[in-house]
PDB file of N, CA and C in Angstrom:
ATOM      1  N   UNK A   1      98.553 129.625 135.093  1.00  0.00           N
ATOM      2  CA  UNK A   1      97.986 130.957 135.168  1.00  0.00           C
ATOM      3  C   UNK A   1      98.724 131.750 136.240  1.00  0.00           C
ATOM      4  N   UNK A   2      98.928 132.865 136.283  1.00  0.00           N
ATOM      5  CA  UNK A   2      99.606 133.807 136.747  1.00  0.00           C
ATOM      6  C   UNK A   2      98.650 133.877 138.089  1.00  0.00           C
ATOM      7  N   UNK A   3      99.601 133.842 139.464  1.00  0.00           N
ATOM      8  CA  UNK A   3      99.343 133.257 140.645  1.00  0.00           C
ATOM      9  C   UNK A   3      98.579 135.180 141.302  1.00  0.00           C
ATOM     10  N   UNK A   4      98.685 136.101 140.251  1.00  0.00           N
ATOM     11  CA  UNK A   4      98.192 137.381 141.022  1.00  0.00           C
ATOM     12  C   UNK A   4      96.588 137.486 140.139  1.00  0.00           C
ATOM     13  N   UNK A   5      96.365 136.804 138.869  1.00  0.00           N
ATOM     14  CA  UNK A   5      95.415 136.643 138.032  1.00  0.00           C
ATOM     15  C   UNK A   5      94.232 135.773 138.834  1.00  0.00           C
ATOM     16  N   UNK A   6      94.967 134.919 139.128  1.00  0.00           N
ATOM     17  CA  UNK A   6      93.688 134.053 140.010  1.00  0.00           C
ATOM     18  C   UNK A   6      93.521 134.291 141.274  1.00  0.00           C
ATOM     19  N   UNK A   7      94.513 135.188 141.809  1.00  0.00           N
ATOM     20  CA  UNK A   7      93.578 136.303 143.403  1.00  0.00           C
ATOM     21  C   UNK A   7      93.003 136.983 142.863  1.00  0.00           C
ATOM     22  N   UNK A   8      92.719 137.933 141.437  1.00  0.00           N
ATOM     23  CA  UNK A   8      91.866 138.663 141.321  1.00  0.00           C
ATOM     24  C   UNK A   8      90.400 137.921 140.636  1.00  0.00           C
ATOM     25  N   UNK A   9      90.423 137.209 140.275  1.00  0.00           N
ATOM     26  CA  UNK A   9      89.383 136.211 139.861  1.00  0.00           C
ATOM     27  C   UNK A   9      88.691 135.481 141.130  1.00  0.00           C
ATOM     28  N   UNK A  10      89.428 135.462 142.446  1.00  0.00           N
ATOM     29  CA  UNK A  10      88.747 135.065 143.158  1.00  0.00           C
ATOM     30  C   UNK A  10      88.401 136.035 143.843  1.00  0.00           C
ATOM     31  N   UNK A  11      89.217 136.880 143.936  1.00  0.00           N
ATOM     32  CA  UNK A  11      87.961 138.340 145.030  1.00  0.00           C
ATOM     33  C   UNK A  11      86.832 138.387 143.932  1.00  0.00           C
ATOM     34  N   UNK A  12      87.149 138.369 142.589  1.00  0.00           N
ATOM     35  CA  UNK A  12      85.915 138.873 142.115  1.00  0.00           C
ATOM     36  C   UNK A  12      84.797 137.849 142.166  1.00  0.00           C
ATOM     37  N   UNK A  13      85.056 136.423 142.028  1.00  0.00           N
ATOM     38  CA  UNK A  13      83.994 135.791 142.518  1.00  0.00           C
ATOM     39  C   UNK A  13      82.898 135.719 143.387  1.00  0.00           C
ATOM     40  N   UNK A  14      84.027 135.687 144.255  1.00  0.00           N
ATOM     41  CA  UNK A  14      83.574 135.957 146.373  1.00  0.00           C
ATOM     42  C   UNK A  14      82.636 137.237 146.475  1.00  0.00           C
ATOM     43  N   UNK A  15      82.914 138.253 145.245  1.00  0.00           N
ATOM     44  CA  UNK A  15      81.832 139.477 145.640  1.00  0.00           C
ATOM     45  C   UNK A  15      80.292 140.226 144.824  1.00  0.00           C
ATOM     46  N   UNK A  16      80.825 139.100 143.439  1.00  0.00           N
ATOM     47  CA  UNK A  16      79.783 139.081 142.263  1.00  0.00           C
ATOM     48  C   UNK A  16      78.585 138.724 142.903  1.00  0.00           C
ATOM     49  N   UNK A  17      77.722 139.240 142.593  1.00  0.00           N
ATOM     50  CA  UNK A  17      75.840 139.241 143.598  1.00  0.00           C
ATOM     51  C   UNK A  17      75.183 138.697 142.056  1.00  0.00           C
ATOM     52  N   UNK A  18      75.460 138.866 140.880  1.00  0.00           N
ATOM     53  CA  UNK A  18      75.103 138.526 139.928  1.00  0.00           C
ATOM     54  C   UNK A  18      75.153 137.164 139.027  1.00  0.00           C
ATOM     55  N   UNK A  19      76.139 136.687 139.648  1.00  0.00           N
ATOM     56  CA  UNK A  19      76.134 134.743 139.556  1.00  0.00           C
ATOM     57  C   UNK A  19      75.374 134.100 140.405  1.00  0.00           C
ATOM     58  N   UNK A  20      74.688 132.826 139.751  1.00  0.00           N
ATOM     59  CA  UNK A  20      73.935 131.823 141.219  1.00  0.00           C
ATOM     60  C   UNK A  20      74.933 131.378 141.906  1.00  0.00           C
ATOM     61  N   UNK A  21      74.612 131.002 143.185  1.00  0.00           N
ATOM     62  CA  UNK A  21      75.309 130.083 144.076  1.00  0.00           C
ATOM     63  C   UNK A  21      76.208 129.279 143.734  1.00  0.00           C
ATOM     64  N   UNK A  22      75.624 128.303 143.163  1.00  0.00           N
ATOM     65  CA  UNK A  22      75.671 126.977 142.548  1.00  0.00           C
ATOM     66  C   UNK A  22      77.224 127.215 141.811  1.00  0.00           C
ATOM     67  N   UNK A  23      76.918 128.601 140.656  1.00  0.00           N
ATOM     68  CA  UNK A  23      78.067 128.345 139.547  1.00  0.00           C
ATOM     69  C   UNK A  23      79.343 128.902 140.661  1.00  0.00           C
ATOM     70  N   UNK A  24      78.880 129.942 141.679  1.00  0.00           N
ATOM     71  CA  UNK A  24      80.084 130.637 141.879  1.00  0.00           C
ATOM     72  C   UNK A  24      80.504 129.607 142.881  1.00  0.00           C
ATOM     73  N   UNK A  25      80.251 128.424 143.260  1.00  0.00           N
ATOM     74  CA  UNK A  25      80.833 127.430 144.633  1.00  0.00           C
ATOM     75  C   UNK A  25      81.848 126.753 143.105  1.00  0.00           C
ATOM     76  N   UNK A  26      81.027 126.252 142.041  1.00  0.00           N
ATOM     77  CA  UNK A  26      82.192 125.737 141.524  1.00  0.00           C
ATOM     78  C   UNK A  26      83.141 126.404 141.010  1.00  0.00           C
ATOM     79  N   UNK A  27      82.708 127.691 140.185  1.00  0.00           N
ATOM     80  CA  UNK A  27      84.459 128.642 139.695  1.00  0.00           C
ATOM     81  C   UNK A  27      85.030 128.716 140.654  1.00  0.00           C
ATOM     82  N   UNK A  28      84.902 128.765 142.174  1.00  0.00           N
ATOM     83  CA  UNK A  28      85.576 128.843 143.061  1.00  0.00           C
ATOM     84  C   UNK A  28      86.368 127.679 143.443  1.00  0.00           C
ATOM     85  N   UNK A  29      85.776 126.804 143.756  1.00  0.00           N
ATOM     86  CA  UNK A  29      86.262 125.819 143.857  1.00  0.00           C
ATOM     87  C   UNK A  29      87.524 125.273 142.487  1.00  0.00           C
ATOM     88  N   UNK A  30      87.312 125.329 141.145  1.00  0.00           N
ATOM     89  CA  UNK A  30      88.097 125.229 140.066  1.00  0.00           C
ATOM     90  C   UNK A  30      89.380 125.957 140.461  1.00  0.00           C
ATOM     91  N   UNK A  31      88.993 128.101 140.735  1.00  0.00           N
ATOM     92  CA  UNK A  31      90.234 128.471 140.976  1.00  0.00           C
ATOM     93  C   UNK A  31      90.911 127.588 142.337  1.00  0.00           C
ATOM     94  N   UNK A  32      90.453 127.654 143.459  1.00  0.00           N
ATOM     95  CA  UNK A  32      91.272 126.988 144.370  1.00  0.00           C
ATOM     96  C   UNK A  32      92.173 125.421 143.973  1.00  0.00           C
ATOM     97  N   UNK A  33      91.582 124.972 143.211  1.00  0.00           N
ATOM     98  CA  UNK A  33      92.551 123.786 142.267  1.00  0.00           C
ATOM     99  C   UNK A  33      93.490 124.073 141.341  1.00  0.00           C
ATOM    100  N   UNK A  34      93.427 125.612 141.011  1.00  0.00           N
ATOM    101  CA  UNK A  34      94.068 125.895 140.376  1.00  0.00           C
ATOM    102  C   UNK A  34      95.410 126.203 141.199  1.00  0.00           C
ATOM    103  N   UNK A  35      95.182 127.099 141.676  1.00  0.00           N
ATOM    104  CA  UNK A  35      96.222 127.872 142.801  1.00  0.00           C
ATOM    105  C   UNK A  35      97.109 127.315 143.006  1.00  0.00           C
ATOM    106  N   UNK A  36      98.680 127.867 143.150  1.00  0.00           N
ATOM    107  CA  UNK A  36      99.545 127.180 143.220  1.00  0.00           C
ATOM    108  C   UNK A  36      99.684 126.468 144.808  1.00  0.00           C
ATOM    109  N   UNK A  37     100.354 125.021 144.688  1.00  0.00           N
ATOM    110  CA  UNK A  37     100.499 124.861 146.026  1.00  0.00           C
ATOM    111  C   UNK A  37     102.085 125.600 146.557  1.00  0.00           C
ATOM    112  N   UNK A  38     101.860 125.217 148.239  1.00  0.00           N
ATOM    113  CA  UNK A  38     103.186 125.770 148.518  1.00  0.00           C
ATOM    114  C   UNK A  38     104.073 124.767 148.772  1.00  0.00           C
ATOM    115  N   UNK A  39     105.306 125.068 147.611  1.00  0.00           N
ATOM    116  CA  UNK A  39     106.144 123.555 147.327  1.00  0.00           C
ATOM    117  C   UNK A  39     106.700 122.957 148.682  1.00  0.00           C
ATOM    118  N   UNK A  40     106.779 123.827 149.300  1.00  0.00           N
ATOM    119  CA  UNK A  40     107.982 123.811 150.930  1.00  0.00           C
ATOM    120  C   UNK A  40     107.123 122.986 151.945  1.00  0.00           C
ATOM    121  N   UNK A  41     106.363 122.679 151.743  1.00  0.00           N
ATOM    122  CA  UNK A  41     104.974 121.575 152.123  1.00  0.00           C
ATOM    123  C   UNK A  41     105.182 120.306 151.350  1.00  0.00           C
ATOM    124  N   UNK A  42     104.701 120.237 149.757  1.00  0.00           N
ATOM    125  CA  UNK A  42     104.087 119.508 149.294  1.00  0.00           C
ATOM    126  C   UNK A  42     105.991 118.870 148.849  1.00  0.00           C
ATOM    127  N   UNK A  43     107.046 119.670 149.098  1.00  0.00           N
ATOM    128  CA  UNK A  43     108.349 118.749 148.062  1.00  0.00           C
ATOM    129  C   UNK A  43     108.336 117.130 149.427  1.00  0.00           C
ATOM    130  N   UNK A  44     108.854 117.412 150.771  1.00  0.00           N
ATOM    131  CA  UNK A  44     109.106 116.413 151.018  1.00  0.00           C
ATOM    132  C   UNK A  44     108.041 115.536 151.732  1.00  0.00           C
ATOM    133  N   UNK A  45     106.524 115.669 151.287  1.00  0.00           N
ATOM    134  CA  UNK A  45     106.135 114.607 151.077  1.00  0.00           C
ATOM    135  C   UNK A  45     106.434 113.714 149.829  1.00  0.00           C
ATOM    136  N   UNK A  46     106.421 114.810 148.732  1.00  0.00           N
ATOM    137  CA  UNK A  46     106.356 113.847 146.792  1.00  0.00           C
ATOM    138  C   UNK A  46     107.813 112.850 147.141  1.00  0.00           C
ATOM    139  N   UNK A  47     108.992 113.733 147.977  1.00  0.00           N
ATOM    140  CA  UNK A  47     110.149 112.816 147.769  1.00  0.00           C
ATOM    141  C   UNK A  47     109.862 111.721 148.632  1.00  0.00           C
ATOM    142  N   UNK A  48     109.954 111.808 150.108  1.00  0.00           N
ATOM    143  CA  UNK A  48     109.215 110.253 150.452  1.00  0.00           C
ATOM    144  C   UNK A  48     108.315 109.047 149.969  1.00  0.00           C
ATOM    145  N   UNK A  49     107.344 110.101 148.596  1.00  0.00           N
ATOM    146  CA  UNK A  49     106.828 109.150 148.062  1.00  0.00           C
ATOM    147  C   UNK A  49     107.724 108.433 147.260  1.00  0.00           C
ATOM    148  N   UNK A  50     108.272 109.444 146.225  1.00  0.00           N
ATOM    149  CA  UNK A  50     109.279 108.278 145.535  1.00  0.00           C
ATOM    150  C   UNK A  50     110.330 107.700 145.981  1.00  0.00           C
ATOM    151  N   UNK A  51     110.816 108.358 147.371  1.00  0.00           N
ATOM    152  CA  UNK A  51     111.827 107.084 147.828  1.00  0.00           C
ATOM    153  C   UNK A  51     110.841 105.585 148.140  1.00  0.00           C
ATOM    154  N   UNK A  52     109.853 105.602 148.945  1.00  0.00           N
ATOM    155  CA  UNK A  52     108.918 104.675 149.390  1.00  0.00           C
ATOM    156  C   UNK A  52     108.263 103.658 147.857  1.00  0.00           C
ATOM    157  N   UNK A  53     108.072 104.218 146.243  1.00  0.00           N
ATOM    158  CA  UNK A  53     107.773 103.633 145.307  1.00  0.00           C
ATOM    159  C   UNK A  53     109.209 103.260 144.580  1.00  0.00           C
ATOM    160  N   UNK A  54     110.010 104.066 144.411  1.00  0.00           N
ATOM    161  CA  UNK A  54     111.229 103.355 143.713  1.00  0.00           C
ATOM    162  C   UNK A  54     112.491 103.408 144.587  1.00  0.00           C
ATOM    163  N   UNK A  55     112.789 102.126 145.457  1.00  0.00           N
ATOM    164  CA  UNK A  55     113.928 102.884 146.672  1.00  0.00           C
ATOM    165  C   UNK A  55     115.351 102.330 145.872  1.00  0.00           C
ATOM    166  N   UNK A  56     115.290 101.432 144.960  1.00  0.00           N
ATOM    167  CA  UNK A  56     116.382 101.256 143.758  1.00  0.00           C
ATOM    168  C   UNK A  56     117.142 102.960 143.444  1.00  0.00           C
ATOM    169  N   UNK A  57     116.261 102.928 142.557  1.00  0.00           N
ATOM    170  CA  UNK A  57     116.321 104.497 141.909  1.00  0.00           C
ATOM    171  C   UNK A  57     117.045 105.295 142.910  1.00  0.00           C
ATOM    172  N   UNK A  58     116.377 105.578 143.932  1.00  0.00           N
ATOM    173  CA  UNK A  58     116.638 106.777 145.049  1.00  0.00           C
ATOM    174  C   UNK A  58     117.997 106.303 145.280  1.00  0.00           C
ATOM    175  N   UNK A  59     118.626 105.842 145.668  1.00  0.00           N
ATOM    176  CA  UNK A  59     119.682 104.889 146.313  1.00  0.00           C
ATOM    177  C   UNK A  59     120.757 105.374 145.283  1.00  0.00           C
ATOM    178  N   UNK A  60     120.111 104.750 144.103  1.00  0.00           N
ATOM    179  CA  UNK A  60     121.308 105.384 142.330  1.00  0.00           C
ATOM    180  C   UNK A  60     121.621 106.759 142.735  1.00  0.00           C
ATOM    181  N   UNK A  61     120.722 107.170 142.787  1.00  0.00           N
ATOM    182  CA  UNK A  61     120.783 108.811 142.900  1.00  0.00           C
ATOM    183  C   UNK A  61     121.291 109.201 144.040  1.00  0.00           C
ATOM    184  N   UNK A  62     120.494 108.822 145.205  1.00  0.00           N
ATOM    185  CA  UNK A  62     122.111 109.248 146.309  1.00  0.00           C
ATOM    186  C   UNK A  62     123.430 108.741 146.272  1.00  0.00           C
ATOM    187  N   UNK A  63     123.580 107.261 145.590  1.00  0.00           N
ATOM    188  CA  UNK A  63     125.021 107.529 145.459  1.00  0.00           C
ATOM    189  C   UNK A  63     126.000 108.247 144.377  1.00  0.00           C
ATOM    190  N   UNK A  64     124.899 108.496 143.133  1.00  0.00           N
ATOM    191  CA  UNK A  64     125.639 109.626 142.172  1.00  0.00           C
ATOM    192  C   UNK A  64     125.325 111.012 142.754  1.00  0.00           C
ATOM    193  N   UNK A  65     124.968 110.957 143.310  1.00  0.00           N
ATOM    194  CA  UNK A  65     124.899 112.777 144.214  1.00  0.00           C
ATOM    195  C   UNK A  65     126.517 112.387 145.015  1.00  0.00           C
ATOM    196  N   UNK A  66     126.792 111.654 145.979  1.00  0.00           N
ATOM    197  CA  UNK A  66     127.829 111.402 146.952  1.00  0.00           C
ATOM    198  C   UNK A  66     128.929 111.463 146.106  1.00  0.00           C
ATOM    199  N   UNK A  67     128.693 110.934 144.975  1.00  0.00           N
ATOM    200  CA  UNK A  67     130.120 110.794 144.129  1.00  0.00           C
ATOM    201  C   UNK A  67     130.125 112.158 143.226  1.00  0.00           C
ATOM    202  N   UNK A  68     129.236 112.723 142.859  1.00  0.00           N
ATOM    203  CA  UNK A  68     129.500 114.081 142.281  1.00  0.00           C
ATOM    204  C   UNK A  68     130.232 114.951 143.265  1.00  0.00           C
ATOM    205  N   UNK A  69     129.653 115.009 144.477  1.00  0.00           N
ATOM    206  CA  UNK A  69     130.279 115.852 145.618  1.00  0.00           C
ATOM    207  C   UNK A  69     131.532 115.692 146.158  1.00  0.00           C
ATOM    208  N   UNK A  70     132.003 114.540 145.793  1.00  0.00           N
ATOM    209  CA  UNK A  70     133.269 113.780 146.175  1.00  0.00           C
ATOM    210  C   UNK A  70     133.989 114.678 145.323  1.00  0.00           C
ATOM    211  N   UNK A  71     133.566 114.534 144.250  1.00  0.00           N
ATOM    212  CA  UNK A  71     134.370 114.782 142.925  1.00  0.00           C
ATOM    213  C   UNK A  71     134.250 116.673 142.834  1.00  0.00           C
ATOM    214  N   UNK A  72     133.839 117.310 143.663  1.00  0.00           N
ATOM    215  CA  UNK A  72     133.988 118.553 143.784  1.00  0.00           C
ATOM    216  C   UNK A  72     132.924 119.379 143.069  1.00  0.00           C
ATOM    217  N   UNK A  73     131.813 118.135 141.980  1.00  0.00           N
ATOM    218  CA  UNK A  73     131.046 118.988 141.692  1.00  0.00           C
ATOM    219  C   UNK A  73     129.675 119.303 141.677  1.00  0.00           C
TER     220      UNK A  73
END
């Protein structure tokens, strides 16, 4: 969903007097799961994870990264 669609879905939540409590803690809560995270946070934890679950793999891949770069490209 379009990351300016669900700020306006949530001001409008936050100010609706006409929903119970109850429903507007969870649409709220839903949009905030929705919301994008901010990758520049969340990238180099995910990569530590997969170096830490597949360190084979990672290893392949840094040395075909080293050898692409070698190779100029």
């Amino acid at each position: 969903m379009n990351p300016a669609h669900l700020q306006q879905l949530r001001a409008r939540l936050e100010t609706d007097v006409d929903l119970p409590p109850a429903a507007r803690a969870r649409l709220l809560a839903l949009v905030i799961q929705t919301e994008p995270e901010d990758v520049t946070v969340t990238w180099p934890v995910a990569l530590a994870e997969l170096e830490a679950a597949h360190p084979e793999l990672t290893a392949f891949l840094n040395r075909t990264a080293a050898a692409l770069g070698n190779m100029g490209l």
